[in-house]
Protein backbone atom coordinates (compact mmCIF):
# COMPACT_ATOMS: atom_id res chain seq x y z
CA UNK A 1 0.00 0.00 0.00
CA UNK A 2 2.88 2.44 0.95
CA UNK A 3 4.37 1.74 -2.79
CA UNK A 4 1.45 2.51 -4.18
CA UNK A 5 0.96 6.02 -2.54
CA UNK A 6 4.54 6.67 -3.19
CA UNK A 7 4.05 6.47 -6.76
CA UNK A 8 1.10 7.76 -6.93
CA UNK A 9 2.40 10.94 -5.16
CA UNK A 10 5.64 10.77 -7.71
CA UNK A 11 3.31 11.15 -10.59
CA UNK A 12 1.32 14.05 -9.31
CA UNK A 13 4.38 15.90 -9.05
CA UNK A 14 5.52 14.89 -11.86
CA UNK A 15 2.12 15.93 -13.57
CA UNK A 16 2.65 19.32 -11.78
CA UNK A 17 5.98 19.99 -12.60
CA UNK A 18 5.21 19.15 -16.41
CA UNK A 19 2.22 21.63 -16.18
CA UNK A 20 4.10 24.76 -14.68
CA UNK A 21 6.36 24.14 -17.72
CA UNK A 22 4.26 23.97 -20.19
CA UNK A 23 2.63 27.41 -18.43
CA UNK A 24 5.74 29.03 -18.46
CA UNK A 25 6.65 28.25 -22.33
CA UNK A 26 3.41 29.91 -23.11
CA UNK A 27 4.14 33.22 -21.13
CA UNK A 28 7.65 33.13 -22.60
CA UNK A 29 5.47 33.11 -26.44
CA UNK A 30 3.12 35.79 -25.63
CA UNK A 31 6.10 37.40 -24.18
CA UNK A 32 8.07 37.51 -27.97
CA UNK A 33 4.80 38.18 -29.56
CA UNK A 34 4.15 41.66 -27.98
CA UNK A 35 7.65 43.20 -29.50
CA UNK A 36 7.46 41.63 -32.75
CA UNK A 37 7.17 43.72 -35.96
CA UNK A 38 3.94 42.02 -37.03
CA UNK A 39 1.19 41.77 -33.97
CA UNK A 40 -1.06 38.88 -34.35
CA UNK A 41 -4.65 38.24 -32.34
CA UNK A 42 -6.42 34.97 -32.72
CA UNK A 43 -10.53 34.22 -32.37
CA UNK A 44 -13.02 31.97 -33.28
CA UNK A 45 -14.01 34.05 -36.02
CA UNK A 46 -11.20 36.00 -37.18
CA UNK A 47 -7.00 36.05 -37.64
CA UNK A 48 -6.32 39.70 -36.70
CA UNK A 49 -2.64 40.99 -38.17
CA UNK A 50 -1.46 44.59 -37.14
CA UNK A 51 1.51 46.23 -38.83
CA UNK A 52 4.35 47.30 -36.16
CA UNK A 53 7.40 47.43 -38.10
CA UNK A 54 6.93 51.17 -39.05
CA UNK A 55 6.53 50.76 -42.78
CA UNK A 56 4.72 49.37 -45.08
CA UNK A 57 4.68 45.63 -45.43
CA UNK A 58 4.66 43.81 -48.68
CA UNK A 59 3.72 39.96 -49.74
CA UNK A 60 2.34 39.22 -45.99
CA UNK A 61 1.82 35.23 -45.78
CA UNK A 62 0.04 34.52 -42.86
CA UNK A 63 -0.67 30.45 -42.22
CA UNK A 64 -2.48 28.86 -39.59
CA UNK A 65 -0.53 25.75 -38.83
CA UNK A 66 -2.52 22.50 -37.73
CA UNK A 67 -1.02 19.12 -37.01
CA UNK A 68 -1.99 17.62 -40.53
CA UNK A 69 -1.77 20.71 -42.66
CA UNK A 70 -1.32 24.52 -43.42
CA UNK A 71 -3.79 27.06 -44.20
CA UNK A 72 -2.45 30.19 -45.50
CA UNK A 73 -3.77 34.06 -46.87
CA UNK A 74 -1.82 36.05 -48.90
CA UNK A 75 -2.70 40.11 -47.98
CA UNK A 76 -0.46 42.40 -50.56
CA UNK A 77 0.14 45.53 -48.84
CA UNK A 78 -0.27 46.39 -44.95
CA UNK A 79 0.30 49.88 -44.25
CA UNK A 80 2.05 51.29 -41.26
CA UNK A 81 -0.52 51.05 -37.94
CA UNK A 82 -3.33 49.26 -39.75
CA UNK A 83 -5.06 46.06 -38.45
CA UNK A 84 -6.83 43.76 -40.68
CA UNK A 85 -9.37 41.06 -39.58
CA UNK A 86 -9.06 38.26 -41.87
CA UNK A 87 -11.75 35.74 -41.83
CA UNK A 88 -10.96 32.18 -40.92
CA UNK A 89 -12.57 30.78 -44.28
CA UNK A 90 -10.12 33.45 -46.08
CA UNK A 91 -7.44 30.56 -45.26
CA UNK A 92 -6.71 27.75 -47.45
CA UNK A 93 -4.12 24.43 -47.68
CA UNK A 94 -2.51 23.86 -51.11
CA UNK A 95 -5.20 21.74 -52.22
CA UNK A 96 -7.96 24.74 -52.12
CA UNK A 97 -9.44 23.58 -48.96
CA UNK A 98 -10.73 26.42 -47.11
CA UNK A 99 -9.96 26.15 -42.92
CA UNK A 100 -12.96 25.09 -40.45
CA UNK A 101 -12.77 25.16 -36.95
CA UNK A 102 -14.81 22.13 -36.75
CA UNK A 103 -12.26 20.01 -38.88
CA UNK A 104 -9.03 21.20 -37.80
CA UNK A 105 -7.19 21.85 -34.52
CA UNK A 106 -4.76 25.34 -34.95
CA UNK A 107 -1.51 24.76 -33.06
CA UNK A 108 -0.41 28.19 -33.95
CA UNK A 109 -0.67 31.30 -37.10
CA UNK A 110 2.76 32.51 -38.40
CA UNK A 111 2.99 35.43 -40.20
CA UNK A 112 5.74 36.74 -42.56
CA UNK A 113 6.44 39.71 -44.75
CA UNK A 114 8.94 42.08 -46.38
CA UNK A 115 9.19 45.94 -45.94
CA UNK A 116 9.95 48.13 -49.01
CA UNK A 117 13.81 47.96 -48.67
CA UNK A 118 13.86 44.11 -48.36
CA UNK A 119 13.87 43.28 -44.94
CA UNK A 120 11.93 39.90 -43.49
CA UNK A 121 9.99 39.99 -41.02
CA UNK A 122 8.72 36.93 -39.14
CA UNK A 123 6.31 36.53 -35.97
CA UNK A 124 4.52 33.68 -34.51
CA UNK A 125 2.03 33.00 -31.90
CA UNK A 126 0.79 30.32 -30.36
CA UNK A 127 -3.43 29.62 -30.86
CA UNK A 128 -5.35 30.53 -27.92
C-alpha cells in the first residue's frame, strides 16, 4: 500500500511539474509576440494581423498551422498602424481547402512579410 501512494504521489508531481512548464513556455510566447514587428490576435471568427514594423509591409503570408496541414492568406500591402481582420474561411491548404474550426485543430498562425527595402519579417504566436 505504501508503494502505491509513493508512486502515486511521484506522478502528481511529476504531472505538476510538467504543467508549470508547459505554463511558463506559453508566457515566454506571448512574451516575444508583444515586440514583434507584425502583432497577431487569434478568435473563433477572425485572424487579426497589425503592422508594427513602421513601414509598409509587402507579400504578408500569414498560415495557420494544424497538425496535418497549413492554411495560408496572402494580404499584398499592410500599411504602417493598420489592423486587418481576416476571416478564418479566407485561409486555405494547397489543395484549395478552405480552414474550419470544426475540422481542424490550430496549433499556432505565423505570419511573414517584407518591408519596401527588403527586410523579413517573421512573428509567430501560439493559438489561444
Amino acid at each position: 500500500m505504501r508503494r502505491i501512494l509513493a508512486c502515486f504521489a511521484a506522478v502528481t508531481a511529476l504531472g505538476i511539474v510538467v504543467s508549470s512548464e508547459t505554463a511558463c513556455a506559453r508566457d515566454h510566447e506571448a512574451v516575444q509576440a508583444a515586440d514583434a514587428a507584425i502583432g497577431i490576435e487569434t478568435g473563433q471568427m477572425f485572424v487579426t494581423v497589425e503592422n508594427r514594423a513602421g513601414a509598409p509591409l509587402l507579400d504578408m503570408t500569414i498560415a495557420i498551422r494544424t497538425p496535418g496541414a497549413e492554411f495560408t492568406h496572402l494580404v499584398t500591402r499592410l500599411e504602417t498602424g493598420q489592423k486587418q481582420d481576416i476571416p478564418l474561411s479566407g485561409f486555405s491548404s494547397r489543395d484549395g481547402t478552405t480552414f474550419n474550426l470544426r475540422f481542424s485543430r490550430p496549433r499556432a498562425v505565423h505570419a511573414s512579410a517584407l518591408d519596401l527595402t527588403g527586410k523579413k519579417f517573421d512573428a509567430q504566436v501560439a493559438w489561444k
